[in-house]
N, C-alpha and C. Protein backbone atom coordinates (compact mmCIF):
# COMPACT_ATOMS: atom_id res chain seq x y z
N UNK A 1 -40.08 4.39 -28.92
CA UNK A 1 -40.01 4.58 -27.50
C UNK A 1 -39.66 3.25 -26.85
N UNK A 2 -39.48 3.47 -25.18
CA UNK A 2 -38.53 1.94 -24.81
C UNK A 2 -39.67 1.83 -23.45
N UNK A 3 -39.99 0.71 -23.52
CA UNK A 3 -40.37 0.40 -21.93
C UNK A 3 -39.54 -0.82 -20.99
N UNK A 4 -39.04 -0.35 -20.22
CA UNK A 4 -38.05 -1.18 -19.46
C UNK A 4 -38.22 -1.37 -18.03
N UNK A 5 -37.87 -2.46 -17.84
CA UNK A 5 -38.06 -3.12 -17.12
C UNK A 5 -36.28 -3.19 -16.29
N UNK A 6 -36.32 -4.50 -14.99
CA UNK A 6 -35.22 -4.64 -14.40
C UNK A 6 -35.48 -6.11 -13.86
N UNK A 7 -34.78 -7.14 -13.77
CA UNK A 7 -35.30 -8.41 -13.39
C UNK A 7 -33.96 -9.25 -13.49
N UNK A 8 -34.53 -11.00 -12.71
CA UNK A 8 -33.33 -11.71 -12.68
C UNK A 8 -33.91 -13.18 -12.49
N UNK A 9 -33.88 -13.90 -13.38
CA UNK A 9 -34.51 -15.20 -13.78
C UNK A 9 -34.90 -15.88 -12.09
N UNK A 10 -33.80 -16.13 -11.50
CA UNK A 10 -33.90 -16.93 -10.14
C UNK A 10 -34.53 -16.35 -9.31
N UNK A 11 -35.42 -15.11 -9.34
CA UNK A 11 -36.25 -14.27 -8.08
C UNK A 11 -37.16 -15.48 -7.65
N UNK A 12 -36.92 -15.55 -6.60
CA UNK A 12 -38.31 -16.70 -5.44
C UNK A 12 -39.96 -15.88 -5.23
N UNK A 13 -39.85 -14.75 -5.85
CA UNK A 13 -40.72 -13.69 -5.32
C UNK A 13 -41.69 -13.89 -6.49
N UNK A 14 -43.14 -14.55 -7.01
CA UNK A 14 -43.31 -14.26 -8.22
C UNK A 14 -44.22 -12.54 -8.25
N UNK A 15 -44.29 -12.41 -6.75
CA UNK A 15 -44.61 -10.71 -6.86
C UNK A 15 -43.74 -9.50 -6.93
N UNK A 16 -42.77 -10.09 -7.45
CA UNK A 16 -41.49 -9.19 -7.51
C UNK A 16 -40.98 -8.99 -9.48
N UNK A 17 -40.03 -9.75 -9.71
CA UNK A 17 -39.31 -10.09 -10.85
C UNK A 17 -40.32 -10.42 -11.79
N UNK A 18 -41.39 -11.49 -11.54
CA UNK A 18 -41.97 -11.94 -12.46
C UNK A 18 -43.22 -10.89 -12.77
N UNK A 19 -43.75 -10.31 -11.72
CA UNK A 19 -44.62 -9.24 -12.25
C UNK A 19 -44.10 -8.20 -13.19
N UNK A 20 -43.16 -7.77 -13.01
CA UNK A 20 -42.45 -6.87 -13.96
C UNK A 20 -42.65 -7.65 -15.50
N UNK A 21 -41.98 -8.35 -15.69
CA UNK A 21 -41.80 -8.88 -17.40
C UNK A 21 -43.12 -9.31 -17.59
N UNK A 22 -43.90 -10.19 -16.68
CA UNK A 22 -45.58 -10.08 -17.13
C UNK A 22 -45.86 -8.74 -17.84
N UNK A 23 -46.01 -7.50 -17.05
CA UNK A 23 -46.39 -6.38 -17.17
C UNK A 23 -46.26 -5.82 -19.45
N UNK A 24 -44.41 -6.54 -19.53
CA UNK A 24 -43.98 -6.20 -20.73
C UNK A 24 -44.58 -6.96 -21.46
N UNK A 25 -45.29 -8.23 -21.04
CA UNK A 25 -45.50 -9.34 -21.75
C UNK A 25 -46.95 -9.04 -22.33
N UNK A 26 -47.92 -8.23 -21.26
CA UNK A 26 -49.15 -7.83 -21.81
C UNK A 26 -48.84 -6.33 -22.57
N UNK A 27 -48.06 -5.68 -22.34
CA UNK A 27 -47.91 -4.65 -23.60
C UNK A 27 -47.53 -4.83 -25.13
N UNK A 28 -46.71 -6.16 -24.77
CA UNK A 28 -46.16 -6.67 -25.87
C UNK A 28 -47.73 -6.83 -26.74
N UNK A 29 -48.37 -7.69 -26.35
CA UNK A 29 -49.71 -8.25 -26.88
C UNK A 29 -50.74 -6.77 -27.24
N UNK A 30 -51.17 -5.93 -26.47
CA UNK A 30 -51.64 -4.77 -26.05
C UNK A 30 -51.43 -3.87 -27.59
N UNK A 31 -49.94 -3.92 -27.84
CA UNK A 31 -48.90 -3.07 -28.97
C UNK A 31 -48.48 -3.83 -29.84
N UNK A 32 -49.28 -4.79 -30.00
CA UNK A 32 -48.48 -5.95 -31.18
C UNK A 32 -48.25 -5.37 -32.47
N UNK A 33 -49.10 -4.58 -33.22
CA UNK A 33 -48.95 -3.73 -34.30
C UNK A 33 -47.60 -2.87 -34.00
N UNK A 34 -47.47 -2.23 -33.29
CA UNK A 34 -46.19 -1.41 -32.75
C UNK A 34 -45.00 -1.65 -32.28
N UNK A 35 -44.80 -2.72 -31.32
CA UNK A 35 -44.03 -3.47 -30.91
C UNK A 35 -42.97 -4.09 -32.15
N UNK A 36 -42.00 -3.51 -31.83
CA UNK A 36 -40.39 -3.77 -32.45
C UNK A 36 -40.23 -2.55 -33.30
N UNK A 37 -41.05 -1.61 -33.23
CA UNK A 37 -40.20 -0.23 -34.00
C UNK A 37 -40.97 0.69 -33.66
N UNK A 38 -42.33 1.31 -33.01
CA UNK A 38 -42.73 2.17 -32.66
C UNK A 38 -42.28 1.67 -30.79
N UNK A 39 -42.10 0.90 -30.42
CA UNK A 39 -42.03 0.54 -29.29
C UNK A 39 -41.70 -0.75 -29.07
N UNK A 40 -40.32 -0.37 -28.36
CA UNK A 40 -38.99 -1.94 -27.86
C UNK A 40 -39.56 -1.70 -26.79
N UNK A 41 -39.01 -3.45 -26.40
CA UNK A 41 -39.29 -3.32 -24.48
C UNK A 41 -38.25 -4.27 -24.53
N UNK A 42 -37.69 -3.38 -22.99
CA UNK A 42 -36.16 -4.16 -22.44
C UNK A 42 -36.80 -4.53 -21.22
N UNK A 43 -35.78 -5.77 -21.17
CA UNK A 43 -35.47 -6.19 -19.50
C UNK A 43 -34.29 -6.49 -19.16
N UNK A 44 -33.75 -5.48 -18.06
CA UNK A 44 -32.30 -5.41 -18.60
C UNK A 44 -32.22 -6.36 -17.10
N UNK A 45 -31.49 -8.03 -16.95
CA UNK A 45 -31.16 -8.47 -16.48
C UNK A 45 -29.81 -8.25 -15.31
N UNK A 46 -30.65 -8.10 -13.58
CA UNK A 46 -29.24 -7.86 -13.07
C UNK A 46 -28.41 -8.84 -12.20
N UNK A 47 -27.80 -10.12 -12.70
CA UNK A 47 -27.71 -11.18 -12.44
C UNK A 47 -26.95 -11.69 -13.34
N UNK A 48 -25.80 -11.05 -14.23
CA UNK A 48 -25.16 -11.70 -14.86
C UNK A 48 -24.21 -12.54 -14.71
N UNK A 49 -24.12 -12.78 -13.69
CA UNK A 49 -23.23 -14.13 -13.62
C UNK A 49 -23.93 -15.75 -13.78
N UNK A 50 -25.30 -15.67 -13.16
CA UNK A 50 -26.38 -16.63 -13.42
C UNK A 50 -26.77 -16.25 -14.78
N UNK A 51 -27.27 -15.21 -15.03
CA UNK A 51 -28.02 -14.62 -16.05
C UNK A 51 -26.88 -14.27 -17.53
N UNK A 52 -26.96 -15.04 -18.20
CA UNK A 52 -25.92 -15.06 -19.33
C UNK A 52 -26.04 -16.19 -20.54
N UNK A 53 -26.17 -15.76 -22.03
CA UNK A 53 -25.84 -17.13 -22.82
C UNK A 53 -27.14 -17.72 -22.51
N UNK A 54 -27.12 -18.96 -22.85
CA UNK A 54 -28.58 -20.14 -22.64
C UNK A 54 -29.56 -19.47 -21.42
N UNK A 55 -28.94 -19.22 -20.35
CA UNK A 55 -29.83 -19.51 -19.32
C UNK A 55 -30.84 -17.87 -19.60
N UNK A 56 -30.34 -17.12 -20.25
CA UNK A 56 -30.66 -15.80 -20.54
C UNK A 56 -31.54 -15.92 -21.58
N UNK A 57 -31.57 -16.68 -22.60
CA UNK A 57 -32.21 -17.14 -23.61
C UNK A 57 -33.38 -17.84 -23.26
N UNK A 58 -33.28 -18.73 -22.17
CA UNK A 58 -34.57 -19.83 -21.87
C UNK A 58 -35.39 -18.26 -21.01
N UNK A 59 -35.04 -17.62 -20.34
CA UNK A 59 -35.56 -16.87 -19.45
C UNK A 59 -36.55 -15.83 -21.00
N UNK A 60 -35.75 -15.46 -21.59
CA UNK A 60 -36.58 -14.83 -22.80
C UNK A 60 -38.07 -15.70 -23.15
N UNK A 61 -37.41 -16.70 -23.66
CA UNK A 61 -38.26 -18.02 -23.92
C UNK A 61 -39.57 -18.04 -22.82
N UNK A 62 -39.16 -17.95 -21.77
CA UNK A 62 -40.31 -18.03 -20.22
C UNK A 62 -41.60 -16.89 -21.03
N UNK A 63 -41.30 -16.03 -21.52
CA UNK A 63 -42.01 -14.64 -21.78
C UNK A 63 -42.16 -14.79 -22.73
N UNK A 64 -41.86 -15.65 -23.81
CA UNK A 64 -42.54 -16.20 -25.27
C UNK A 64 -41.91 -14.34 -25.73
N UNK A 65 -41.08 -14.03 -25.97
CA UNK A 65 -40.55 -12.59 -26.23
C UNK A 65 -40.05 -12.84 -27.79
N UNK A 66 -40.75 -11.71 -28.63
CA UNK A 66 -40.02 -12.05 -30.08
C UNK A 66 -39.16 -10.78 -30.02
N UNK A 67 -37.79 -11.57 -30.49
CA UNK A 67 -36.52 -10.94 -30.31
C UNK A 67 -36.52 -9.51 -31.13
N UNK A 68 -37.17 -9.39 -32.19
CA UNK A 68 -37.48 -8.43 -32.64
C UNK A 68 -37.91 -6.94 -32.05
N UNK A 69 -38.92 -7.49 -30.95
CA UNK A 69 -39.31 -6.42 -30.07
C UNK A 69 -39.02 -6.53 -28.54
N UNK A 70 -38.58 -7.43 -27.87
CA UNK A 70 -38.61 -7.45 -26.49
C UNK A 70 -36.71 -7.91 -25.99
N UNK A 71 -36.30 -7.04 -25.91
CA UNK A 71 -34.72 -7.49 -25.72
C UNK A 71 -34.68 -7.52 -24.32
N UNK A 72 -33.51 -9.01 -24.04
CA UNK A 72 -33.17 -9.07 -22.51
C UNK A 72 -31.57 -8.68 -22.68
N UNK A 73 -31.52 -7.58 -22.17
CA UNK A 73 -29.99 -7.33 -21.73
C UNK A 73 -29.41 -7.84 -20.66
N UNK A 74 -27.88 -7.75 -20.73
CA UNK A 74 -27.65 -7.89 -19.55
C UNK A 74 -25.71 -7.56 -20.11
N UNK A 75 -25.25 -7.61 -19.00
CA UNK A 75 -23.49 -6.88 -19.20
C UNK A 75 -22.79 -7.37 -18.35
N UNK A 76 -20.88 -6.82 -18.15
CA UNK A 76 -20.27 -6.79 -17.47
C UNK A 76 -21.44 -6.45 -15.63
N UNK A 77 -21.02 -6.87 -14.71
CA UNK A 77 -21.91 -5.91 -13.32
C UNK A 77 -21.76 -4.91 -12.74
N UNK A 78 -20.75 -4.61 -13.43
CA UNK A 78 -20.29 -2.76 -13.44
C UNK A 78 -20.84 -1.89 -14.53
N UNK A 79 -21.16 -2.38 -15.35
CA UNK A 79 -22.05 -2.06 -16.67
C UNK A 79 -23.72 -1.62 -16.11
N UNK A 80 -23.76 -3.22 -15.39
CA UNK A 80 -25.50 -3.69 -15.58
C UNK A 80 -25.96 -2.12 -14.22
N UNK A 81 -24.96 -2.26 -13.17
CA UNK A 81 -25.36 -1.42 -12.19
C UNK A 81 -24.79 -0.08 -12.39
N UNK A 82 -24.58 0.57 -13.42
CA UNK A 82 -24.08 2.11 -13.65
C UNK A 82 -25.51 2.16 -14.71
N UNK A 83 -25.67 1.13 -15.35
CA UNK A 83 -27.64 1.52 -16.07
C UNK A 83 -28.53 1.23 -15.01
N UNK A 84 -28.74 0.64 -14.32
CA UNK A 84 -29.90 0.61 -13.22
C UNK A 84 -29.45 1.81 -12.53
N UNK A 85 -28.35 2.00 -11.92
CA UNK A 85 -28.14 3.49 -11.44
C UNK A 85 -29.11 4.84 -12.08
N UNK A 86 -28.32 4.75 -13.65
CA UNK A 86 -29.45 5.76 -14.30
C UNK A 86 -31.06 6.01 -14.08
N UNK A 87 -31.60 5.04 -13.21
CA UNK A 87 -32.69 4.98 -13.12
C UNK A 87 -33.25 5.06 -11.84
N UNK A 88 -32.10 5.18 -10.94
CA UNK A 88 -32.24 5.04 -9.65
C UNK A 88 -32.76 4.05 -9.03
N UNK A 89 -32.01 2.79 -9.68
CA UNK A 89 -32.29 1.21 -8.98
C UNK A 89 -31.61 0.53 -8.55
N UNK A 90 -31.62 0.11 -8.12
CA UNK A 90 -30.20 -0.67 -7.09
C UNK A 90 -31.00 -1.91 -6.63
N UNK A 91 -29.50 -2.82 -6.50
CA UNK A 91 -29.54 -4.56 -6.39
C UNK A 91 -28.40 -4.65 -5.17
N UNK A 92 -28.72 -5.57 -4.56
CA UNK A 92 -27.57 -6.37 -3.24
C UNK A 92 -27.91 -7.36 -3.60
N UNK A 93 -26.48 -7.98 -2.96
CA UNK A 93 -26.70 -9.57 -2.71
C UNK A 93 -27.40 -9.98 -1.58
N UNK A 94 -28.40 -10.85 -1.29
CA UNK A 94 -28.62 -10.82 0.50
C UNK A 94 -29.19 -12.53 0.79
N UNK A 95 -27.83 -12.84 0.97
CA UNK A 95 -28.13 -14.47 1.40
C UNK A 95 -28.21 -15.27 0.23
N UNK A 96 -27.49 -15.31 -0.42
CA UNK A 96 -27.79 -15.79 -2.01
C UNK A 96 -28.79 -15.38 -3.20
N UNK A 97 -29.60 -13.91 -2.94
CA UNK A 97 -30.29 -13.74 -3.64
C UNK A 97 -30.13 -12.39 -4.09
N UNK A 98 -30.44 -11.92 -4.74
CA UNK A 98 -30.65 -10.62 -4.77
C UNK A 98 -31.90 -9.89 -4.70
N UNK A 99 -31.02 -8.74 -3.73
CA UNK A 99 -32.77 -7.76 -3.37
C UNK A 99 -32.99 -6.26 -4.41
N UNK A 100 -33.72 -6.20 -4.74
CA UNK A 100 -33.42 -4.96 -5.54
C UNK A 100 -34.85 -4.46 -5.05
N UNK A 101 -34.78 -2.69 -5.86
CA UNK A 101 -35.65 -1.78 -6.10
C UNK A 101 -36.20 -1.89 -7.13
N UNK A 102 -37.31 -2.07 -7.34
CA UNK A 102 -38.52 -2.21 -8.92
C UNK A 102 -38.54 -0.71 -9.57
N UNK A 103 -38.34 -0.65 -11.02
CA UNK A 103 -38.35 0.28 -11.82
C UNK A 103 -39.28 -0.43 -13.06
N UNK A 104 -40.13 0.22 -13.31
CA UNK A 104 -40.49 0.14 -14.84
C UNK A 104 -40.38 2.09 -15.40
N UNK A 105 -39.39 1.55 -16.72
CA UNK A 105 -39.50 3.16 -17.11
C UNK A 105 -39.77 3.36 -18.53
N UNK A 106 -40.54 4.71 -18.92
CA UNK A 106 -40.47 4.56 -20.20
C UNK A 106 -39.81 5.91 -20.79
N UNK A 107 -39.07 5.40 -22.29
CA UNK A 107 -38.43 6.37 -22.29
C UNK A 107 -39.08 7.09 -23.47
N UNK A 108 -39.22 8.12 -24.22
CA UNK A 108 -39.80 8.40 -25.28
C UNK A 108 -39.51 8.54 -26.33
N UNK A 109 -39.55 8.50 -27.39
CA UNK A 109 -38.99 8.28 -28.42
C UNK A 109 -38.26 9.23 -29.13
N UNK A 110 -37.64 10.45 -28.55
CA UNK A 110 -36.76 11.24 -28.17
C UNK A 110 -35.67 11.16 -27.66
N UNK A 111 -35.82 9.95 -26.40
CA UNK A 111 -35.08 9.51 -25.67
C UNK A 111 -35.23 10.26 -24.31
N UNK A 112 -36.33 11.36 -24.02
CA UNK A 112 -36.61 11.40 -22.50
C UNK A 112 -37.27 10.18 -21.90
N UNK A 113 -36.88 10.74 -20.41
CA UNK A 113 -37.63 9.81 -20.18
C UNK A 113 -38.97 10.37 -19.40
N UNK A 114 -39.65 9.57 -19.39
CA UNK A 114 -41.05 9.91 -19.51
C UNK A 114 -41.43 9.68 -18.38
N UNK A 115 -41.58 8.45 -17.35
CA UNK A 115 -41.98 8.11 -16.48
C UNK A 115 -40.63 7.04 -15.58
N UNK A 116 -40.92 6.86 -14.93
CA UNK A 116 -39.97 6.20 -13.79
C UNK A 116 -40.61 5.38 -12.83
N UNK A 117 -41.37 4.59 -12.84
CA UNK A 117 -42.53 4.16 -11.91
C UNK A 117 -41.60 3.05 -11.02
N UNK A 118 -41.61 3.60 -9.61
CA UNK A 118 -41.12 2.94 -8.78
C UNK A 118 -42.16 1.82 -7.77
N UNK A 119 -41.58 0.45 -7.60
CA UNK A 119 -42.24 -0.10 -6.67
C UNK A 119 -42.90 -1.24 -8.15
N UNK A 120 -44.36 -1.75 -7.74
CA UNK A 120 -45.01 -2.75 -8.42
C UNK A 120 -46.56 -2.64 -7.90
N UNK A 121 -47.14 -1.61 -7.64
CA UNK A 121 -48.00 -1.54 -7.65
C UNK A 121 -49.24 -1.33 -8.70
N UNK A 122 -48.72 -1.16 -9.62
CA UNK A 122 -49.46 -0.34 -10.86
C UNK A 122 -49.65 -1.86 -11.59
N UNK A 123 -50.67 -1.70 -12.31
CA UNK A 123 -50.96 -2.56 -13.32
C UNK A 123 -51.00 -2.35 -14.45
N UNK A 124 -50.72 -3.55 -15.36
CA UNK A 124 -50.20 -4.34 -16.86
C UNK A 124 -51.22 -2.65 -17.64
N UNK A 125 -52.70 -2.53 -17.81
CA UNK A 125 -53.20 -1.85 -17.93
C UNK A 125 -52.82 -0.51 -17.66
N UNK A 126 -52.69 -0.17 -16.63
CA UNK A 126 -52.33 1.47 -16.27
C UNK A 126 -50.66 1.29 -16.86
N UNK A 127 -49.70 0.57 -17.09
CA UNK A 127 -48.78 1.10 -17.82
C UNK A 127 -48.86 0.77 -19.37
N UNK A 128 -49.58 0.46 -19.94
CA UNK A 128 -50.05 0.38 -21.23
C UNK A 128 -50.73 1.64 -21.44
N UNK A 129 -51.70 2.15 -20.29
CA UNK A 129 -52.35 3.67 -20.81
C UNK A 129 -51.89 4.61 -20.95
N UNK A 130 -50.43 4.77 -19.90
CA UNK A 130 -49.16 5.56 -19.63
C UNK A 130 -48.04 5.10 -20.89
N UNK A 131 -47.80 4.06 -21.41
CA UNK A 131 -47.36 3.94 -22.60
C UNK A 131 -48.03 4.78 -23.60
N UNK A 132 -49.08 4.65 -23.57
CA UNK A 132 -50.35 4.84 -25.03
C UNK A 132 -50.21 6.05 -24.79
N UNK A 133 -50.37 7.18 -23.75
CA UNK A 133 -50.21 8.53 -23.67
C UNK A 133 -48.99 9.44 -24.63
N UNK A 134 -47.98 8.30 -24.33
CA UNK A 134 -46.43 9.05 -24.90
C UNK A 134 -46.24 8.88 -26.05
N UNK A 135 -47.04 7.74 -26.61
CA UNK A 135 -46.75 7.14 -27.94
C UNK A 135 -47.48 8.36 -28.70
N UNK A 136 -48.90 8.93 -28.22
CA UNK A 136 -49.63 9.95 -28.93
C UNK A 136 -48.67 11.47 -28.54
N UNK A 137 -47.59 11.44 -28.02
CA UNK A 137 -47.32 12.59 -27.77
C UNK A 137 -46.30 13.31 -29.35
N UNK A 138 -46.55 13.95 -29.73
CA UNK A 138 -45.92 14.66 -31.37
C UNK A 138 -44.01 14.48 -31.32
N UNK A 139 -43.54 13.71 -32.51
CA UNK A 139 -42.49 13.48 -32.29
C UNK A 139 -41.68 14.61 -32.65
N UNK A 140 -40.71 15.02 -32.07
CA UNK A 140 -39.88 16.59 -31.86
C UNK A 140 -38.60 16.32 -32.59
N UNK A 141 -37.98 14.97 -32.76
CA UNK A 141 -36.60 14.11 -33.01
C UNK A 141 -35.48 13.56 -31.88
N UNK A 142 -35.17 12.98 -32.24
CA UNK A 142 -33.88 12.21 -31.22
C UNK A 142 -33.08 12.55 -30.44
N UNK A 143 -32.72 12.53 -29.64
CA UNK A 143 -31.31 12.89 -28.75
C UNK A 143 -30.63 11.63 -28.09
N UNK A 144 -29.15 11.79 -27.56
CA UNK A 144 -28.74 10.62 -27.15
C UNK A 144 -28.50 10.35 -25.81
N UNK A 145 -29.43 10.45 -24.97
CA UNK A 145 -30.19 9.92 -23.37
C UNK A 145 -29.56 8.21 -23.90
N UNK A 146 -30.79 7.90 -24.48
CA UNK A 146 -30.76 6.38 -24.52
C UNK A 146 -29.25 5.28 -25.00
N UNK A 147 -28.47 6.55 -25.77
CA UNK A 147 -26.89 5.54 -26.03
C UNK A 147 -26.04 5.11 -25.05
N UNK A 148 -26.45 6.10 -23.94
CA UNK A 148 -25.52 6.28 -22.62
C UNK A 148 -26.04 4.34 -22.43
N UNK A 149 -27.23 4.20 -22.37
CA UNK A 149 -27.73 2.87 -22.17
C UNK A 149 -27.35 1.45 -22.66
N UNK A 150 -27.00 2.01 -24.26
CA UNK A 150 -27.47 0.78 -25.00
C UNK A 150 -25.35 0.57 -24.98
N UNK A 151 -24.96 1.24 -25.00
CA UNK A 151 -23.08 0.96 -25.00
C UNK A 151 -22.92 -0.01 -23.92
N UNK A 152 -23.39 0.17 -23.15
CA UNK A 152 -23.03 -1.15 -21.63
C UNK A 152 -23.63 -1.93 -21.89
N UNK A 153 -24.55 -2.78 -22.66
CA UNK A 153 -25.46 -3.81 -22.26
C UNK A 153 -25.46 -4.37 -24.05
N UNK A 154 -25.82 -5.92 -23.64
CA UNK A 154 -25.74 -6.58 -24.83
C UNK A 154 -26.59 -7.97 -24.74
N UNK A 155 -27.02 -8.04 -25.57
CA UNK A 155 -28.50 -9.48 -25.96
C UNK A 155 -27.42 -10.90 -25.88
N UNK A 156 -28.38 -11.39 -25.61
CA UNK A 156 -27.76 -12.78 -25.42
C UNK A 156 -27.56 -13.90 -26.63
N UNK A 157 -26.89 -13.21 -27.46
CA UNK A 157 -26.29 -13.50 -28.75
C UNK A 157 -24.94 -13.81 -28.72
N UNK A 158 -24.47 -14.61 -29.60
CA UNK A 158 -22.92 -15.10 -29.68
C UNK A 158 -22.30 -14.06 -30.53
N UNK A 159 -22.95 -13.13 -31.23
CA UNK A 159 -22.43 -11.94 -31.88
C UNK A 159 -22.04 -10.72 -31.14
N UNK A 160 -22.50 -10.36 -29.70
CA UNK A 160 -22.22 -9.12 -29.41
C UNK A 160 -22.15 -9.70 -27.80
N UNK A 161 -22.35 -11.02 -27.13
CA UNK A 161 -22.69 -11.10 -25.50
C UNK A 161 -20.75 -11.70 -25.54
N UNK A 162 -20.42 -10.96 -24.30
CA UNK A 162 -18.74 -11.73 -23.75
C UNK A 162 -18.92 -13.10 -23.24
């Protein structure tokens, strides 16, 4: 299953951007047994023109993230915003920054998706219990929801990032 996130290294807000990847950062810990094959967590970066290569890498680094289980995407910005679309999230530019809509979603290991939690009110805890719910839910097999995802977006590797 996937828990994802949406974020952009330069947010001024630390109640914005940075609460989000916190959130992944205590599931990460929470799911450490699980984490990188019963359960990835993305943060799919929407800021790729800042957000790319090194500076995408140190931002991983910020979140102590083992690459194994916690991937930071990020794409072309016609890419990055046709997947936040899927989720019904959206980014502007506004005065040099960008404003966006908060999504944490999880998808299930099916590839529904499970939850959609809009905003940042919820806590590290209540989406770990809402994780932990889906993870116990009986696996049925795969479908391809989640490829639509993973074709636009790429890790900040010299093997697969433009």
């Amino acid at each position: 299953m996937v828990a994802l996130t949406f974020a952009y290294s330069r947010c001024p807000n630390p109640n914005y951007c940075f609460r989000l990847p916190t959130n992944l950062s205590r599931l990460s810990r929470r799911f450490h047994d699980l984490t990188g094959r019963d359960l990835v967590l993305v943060t799919i970066v929407i800021d790729p023109d800042e957000d790319q290569g090194k500076a995408l890498e140190r931002y991983a680094d910020t979140w102590k993230a083992d690459p194994a289980a916690w991937h930071f995407l990020t794409g072309k910005l016609t890419d990055v915003r046709a997947v936040a679309e899927l989720f019904g999230m959206n980014f502007w530019n506004d005065e040099g920054f960008l404003t966006h809509s908060f999504h944490a979603v999880v998808i299930d290991r099916e590839g529904r998706l499970a939850a959609n939690l809009e905003g940042n009110q919820f806590t590290a805890e209540q989406l770990g219990d809402l994780v932990e719910t889906v993870l116990r839910r009986p696996y049925q097999g795969a479908n391809a929801t989640t490829a639509r995802m993973g074709h636009a977006l790429s890790a900040p590797n010299n093997d697969n990032h433009p």
